[in-house]
Protein backbone atom coordinates (compact mmCIF):
# COMPACT_ATOMS: atom_id res chain seq x y z
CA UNK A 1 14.03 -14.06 -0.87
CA UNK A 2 11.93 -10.66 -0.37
CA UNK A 3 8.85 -9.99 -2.82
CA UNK A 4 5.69 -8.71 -3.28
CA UNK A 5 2.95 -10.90 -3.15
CA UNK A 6 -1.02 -10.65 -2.72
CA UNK A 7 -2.44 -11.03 0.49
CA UNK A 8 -6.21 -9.92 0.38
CA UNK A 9 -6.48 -10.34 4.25
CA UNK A 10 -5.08 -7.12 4.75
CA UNK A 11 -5.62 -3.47 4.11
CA UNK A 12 -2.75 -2.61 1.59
CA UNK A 13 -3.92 -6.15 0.21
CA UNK A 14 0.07 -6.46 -1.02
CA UNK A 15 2.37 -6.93 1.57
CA UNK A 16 6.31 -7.31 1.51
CA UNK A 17 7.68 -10.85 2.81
CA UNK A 18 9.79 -13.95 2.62
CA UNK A 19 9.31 -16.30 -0.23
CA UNK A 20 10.62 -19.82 -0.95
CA UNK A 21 10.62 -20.81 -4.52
CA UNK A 22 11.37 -24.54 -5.35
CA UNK A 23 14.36 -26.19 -7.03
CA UNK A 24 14.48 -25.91 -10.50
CA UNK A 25 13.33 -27.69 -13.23
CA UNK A 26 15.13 -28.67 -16.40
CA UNK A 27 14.81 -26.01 -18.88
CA UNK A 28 14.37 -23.14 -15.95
CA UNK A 29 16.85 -20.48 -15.31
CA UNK A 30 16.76 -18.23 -11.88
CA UNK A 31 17.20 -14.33 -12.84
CA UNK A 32 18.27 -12.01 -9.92
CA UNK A 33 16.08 -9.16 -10.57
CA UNK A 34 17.63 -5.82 -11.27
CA UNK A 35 14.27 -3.80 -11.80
CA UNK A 36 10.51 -4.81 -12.31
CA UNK A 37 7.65 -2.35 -13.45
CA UNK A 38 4.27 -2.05 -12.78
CA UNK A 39 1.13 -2.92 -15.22
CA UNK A 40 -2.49 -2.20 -14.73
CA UNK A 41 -3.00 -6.33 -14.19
CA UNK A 42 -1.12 -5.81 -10.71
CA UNK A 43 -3.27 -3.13 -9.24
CA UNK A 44 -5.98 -5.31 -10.23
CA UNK A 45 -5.10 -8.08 -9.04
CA UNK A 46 -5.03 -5.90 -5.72
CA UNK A 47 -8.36 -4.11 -6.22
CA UNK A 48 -9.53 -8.70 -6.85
CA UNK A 49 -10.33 -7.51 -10.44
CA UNK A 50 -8.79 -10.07 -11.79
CA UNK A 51 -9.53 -13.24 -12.49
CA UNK A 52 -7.59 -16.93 -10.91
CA UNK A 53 -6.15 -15.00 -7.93
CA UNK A 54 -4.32 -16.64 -5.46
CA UNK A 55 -2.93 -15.02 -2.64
CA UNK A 56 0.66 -15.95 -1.89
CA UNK A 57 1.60 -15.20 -5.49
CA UNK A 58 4.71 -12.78 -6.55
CA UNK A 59 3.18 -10.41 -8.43
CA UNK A 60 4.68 -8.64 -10.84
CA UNK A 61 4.89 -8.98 -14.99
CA UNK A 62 7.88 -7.37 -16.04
CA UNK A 63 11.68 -7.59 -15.13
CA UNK A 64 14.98 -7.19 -16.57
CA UNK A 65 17.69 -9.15 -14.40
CA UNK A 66 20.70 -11.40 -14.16
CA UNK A 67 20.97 -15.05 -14.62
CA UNK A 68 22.43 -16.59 -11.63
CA UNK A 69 21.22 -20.13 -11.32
CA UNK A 70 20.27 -22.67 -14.23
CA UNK A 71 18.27 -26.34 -13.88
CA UNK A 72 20.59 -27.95 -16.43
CA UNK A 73 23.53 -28.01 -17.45
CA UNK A 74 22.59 -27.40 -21.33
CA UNK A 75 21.64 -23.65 -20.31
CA UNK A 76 25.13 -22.94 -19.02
CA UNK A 77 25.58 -20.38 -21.67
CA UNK A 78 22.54 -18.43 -20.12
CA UNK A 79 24.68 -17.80 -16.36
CA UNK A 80 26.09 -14.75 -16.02
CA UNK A 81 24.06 -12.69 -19.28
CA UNK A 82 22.05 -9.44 -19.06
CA UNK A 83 18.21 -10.36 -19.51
CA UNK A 84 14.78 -9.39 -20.05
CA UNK A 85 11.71 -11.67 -19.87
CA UNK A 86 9.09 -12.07 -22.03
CA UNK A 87 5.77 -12.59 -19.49
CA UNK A 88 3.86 -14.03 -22.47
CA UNK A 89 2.90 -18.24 -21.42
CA UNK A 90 2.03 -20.45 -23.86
CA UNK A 91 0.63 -18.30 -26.58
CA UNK A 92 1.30 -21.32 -29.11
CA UNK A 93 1.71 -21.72 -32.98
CA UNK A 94 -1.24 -19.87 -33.57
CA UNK A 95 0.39 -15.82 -34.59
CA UNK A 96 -3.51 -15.09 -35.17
CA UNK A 97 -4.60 -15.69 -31.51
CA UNK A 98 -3.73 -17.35 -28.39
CA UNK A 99 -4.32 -20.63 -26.94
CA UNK A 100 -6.89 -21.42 -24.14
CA UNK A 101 -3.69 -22.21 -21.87
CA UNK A 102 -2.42 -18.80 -22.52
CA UNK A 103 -1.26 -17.38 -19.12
CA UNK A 104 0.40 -14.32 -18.27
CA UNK A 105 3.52 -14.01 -15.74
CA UNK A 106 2.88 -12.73 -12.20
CA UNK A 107 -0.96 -14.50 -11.63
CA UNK A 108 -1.33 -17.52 -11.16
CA UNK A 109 2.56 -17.97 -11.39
CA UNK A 110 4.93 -15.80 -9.30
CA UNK A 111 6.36 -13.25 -11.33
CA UNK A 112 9.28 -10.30 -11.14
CA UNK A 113 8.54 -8.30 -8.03
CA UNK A 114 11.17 -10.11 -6.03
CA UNK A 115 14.79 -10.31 -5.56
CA UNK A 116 14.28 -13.73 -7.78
CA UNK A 117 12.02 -15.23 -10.41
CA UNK A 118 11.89 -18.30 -12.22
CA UNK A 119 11.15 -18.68 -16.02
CA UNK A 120 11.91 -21.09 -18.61
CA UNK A 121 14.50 -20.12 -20.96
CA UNK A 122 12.73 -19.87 -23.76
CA UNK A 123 11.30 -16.32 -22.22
CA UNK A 124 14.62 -14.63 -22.03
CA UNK A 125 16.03 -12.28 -24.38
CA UNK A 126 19.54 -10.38 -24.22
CA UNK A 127 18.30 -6.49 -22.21
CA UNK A 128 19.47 -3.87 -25.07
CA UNK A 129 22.68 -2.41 -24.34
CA UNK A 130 21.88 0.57 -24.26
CA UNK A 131 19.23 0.60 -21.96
CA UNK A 132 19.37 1.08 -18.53
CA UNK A 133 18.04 -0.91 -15.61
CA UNK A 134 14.72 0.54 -15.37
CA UNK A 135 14.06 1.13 -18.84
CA UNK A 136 14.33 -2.47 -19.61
CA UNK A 137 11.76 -3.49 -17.04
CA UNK A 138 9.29 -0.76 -18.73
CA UNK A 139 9.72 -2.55 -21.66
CA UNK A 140 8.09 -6.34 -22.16
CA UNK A 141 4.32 -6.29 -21.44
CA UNK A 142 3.56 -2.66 -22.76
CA UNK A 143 5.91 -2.75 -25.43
CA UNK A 144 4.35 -6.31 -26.85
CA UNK A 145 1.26 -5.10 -26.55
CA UNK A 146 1.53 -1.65 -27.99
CA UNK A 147 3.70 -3.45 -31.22
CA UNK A 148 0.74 -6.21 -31.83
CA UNK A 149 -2.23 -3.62 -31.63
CA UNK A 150 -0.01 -1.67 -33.73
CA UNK A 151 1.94 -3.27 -36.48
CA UNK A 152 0.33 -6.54 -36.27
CA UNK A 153 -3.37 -5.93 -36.29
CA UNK A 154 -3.43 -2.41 -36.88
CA UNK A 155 -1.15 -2.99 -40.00
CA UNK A 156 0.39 0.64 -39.84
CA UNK A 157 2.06 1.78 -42.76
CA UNK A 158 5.02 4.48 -43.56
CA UNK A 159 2.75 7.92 -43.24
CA UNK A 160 -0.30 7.04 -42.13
CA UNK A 161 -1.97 9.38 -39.57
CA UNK A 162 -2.57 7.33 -35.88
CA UNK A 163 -4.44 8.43 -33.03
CA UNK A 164 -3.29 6.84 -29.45
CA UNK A 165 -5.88 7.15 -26.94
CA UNK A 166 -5.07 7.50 -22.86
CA UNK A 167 -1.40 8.68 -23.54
CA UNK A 168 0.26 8.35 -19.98
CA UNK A 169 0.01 4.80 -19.37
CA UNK A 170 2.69 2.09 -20.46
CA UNK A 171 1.38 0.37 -23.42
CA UNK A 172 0.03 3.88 -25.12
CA UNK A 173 3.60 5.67 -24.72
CA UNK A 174 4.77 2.33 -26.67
CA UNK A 175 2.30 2.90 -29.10
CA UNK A 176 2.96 6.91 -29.84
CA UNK A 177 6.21 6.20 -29.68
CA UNK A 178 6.54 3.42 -32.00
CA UNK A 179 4.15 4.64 -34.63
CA UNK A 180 6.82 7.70 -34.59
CA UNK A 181 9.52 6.03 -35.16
CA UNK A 182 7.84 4.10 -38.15
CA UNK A 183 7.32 7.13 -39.69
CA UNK A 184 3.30 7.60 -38.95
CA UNK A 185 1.96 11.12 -38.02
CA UNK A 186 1.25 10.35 -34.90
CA UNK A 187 -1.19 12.23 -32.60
CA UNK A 188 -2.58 11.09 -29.12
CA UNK A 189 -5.71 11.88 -26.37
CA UNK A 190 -5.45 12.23 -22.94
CA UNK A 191 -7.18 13.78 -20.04
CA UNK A 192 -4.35 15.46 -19.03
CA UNK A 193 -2.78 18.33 -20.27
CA UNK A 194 0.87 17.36 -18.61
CA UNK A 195 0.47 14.25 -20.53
CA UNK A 196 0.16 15.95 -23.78
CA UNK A 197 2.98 17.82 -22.98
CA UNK A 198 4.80 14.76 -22.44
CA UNK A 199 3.92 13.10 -25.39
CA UNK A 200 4.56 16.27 -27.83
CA UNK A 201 8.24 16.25 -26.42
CA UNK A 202 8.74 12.88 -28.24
CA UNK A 203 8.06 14.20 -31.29
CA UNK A 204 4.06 13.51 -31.53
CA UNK A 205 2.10 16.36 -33.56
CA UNK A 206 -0.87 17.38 -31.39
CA UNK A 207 -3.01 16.41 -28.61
CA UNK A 208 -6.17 16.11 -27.62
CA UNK A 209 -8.00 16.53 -23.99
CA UNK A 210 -10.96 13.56 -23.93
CA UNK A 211 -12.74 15.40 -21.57
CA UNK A 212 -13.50 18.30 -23.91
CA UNK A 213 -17.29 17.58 -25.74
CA UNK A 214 -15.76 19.09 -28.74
CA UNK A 215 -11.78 17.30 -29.16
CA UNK A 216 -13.86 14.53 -31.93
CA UNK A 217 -14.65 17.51 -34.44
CA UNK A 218 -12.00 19.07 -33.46
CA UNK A 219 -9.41 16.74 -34.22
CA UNK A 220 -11.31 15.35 -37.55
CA UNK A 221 -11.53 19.44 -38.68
CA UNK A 222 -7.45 19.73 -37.96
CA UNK A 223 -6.70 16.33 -39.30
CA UNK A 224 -9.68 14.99 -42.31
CA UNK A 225 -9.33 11.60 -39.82
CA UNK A 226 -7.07 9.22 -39.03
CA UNK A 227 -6.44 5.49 -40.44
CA UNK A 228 -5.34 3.95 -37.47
CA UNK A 229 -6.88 4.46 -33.97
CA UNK A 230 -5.33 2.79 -31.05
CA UNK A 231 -7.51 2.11 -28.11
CA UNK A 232 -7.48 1.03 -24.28
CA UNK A 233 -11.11 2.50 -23.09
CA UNK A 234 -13.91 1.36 -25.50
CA UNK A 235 -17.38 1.86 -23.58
CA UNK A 236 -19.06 5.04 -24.43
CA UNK A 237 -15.95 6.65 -26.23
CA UNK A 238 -16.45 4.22 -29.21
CA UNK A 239 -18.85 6.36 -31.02
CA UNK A 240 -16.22 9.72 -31.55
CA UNK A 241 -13.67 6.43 -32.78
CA UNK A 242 -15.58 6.03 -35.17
CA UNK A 243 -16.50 9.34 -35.86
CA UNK A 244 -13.12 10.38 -36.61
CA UNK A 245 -11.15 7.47 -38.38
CA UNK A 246 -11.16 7.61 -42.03
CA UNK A 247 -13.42 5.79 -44.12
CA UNK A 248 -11.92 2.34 -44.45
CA UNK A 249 -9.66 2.67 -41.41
CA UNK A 250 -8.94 0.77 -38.85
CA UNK A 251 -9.87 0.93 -34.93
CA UNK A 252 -8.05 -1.23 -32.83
CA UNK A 253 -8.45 -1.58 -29.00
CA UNK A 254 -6.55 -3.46 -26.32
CA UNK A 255 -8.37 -3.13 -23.51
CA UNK A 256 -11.86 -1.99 -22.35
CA UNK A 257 -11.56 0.01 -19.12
CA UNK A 258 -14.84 1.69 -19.41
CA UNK A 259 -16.96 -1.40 -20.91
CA UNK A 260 -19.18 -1.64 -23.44
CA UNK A 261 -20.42 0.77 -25.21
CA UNK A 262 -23.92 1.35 -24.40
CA UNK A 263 -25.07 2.80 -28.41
CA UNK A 264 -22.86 1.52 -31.64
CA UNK A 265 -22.89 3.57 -34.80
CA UNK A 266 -23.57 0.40 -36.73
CA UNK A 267 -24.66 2.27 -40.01
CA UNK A 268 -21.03 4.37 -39.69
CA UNK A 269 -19.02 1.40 -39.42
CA UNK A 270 -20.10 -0.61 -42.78
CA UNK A 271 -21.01 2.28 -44.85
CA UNK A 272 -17.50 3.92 -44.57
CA UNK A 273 -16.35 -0.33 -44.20
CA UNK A 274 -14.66 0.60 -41.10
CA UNK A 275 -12.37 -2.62 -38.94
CA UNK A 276 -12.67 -2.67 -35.61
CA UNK A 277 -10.27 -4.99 -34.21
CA UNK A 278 -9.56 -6.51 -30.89
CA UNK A 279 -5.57 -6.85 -29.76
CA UNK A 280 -4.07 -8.71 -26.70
CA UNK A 281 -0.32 -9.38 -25.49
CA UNK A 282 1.43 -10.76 -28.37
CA UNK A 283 2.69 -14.15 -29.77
CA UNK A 284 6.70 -14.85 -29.37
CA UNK A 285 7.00 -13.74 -32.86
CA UNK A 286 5.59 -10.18 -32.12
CA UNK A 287 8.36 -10.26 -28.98
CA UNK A 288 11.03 -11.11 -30.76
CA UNK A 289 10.11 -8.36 -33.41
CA UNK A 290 9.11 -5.47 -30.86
CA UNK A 291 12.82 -6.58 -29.44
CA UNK A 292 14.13 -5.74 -33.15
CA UNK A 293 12.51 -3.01 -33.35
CA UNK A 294 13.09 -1.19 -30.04
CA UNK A 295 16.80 -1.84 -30.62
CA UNK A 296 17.01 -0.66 -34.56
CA UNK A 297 15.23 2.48 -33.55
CA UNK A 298 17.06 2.89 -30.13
CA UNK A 299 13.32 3.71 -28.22
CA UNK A 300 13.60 4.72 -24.97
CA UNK A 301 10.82 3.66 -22.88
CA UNK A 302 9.36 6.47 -20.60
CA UNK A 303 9.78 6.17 -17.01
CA UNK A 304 7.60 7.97 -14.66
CA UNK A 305 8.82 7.35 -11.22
CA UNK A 306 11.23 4.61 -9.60
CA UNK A 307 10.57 3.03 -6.30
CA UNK A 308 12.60 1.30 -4.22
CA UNK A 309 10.82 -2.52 -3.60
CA UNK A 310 10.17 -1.86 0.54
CA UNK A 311 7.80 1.18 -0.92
CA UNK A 312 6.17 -1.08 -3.69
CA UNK A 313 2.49 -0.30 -1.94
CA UNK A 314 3.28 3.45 -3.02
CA UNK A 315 4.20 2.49 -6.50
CA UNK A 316 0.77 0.75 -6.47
CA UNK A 317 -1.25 3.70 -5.08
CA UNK A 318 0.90 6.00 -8.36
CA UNK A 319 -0.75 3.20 -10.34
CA UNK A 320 -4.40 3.52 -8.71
CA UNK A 321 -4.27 7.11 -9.27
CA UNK A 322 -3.66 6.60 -13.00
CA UNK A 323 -1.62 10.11 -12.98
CA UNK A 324 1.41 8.70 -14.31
CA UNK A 325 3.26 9.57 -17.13
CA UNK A 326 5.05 6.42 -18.56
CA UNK A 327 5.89 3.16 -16.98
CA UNK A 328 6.01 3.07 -12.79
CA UNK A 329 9.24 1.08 -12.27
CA UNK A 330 10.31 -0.78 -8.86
CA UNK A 331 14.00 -1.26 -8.05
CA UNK A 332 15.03 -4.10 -6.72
């Protein structure tokens, strides 16, 4: 079969080629792959930012495909159905936090930018009618991430007023667009003003440029502060978090693109008894309720740009760039 796979001997340091997968086991399923869609983890695993590389792999997190092949005959019922995959391995009983074994799909294990992957079973789950193709590969990493920061350890509640940070990238638009549909007044940051124009089309109040000195007091003067901040960046940006959530709010970041802060406003954060809260991935549970959710509120993921999987190093470069607007989808 054709994929994508690292290759860090080479200049594009992705390359498109044959791959053999091996028979499978009881309790796999083979899914021919419909559509596939990018995640910051793959162009890092390009740049070698990422940890446990191997080159070889499939790379590659989310996919939405077809169930052609099964390695027993107790999956039967799975042939033929309309799936997407949840890339979330071996979380474990734990809904508080992950296990040490925890892996993601698409490093070290091939994952869904290929004509064919291989899961067990117990990652599939039936795509939403009613979305297409593309929209259902947008949907499993970002969209469990985005519903754990949010609903899990951000707590959000019916009216609350949310900040989303970065808006443009997959797990953010998630974020905005579920704390809308729960009924939050939602408001987001960005560096971009196209991106803020994106995200006020689905229905979010106002936006805010992070590369303006001022946006901090002037979002706390147009808002009194928000309760629930959701963040990728961290580093140096921490300070105007804390500077504009509420006093007893809650901050609660996914990622940390621009590293540690280098000054905390310690005496900020326990005299207004401010959480700040750490968020990764998501347990089955939070899957199989960001699944429920998606589907009672009929969300439509945003899609940036679709790429056909012979031009998958140009997807990557969109990605590198970091000027898209919603998830970067590859068609397989």
């Amino acid at each position: 079969m054709k994929a994508i796979v690292l290759n860090r001997d080479i200049d594009s340091k992705i390359e498109l080629t044959e791959v053999e997968l091996p028979a499978l086991e009881k309790g796999q399923v083979s899914i021919e792959v419909k559509a596939a869609a990018l995640n910051h983890r793959d162009e890092w695993c390009r740049q070698g930012l990422y940890p446990n590389l191997k080159d070889g792999v499939v790379l590659g997190s989310d996919g939405a495909g077809i169930v052609n092949e099964v390695g027993s005959d107790d999956l039967n019922g799975w042939l033929g159905k309309e799936v997407i995959i949840n890339p979330a391995l071996n979380w474990g009983k734990n809904q508080h936090v992950q296990e040490q074994e925890f892996q993601i799909l698409g490093m070290p294990s091939h994952g869904t930018l290929s004509e064919r992957v291989q899961v067990h079973a117990d990652r599939l789950h039936l795509k939403p009618e009613f979305l297409t193709w593309e929209e259902a590969a947008a949907l499993p990493l970002a969209g469990l991430t985005a519903y754990r920061a949010l609903m899990v350890q951000g707590a959000l509640k019916k009216g609350e007023k949310v900040l989303v940070t970065g808006f443009g990238g997959g797990v953010a638009q998630f974020a905005a667009q579920f704390a809308y549909f729960a009924g939050a007044e939602v408001y987001v940051s960005s560096s971009s003003p196209a991106k803020i124009e994106a995200a006020l089309k689905l229905g979010i109040i106002q936006g805010y440029l992070y590369s303006e000195d001022d946006w901090a007091n002037k979002a706390l003067d147009q808002t009194g502060g928000f309760d629930l901040i959701i963040d990728s960046a961290m580093g140096d940006t921490l300070n105007n978090l804390i500077h504009v959530v509420k006093p007893g709010g809650r901050i609660v970041f996914y990622g940390a693109t621009k590293g540690n802060p280098s000054g905390f406003n310690a005496r900020k954060v326990f005299w207004n008894q401010i959480k700040i809260l750490g968020s990764t991935m998501g347990s089955d549970e939070d899957f199989k309720n960001m699944l429920s959710f998606v589907k009672n509120n009929k969300v439509l993921p945003l899609i940036d740009q679709v790429f056909p999987l012979n031009e998958a190093v140009h997807a990557f470069e969109r990605m590198k760039k970091g000027e898209q607007k919603g998830k970067i989808v590859v068609r397989v």
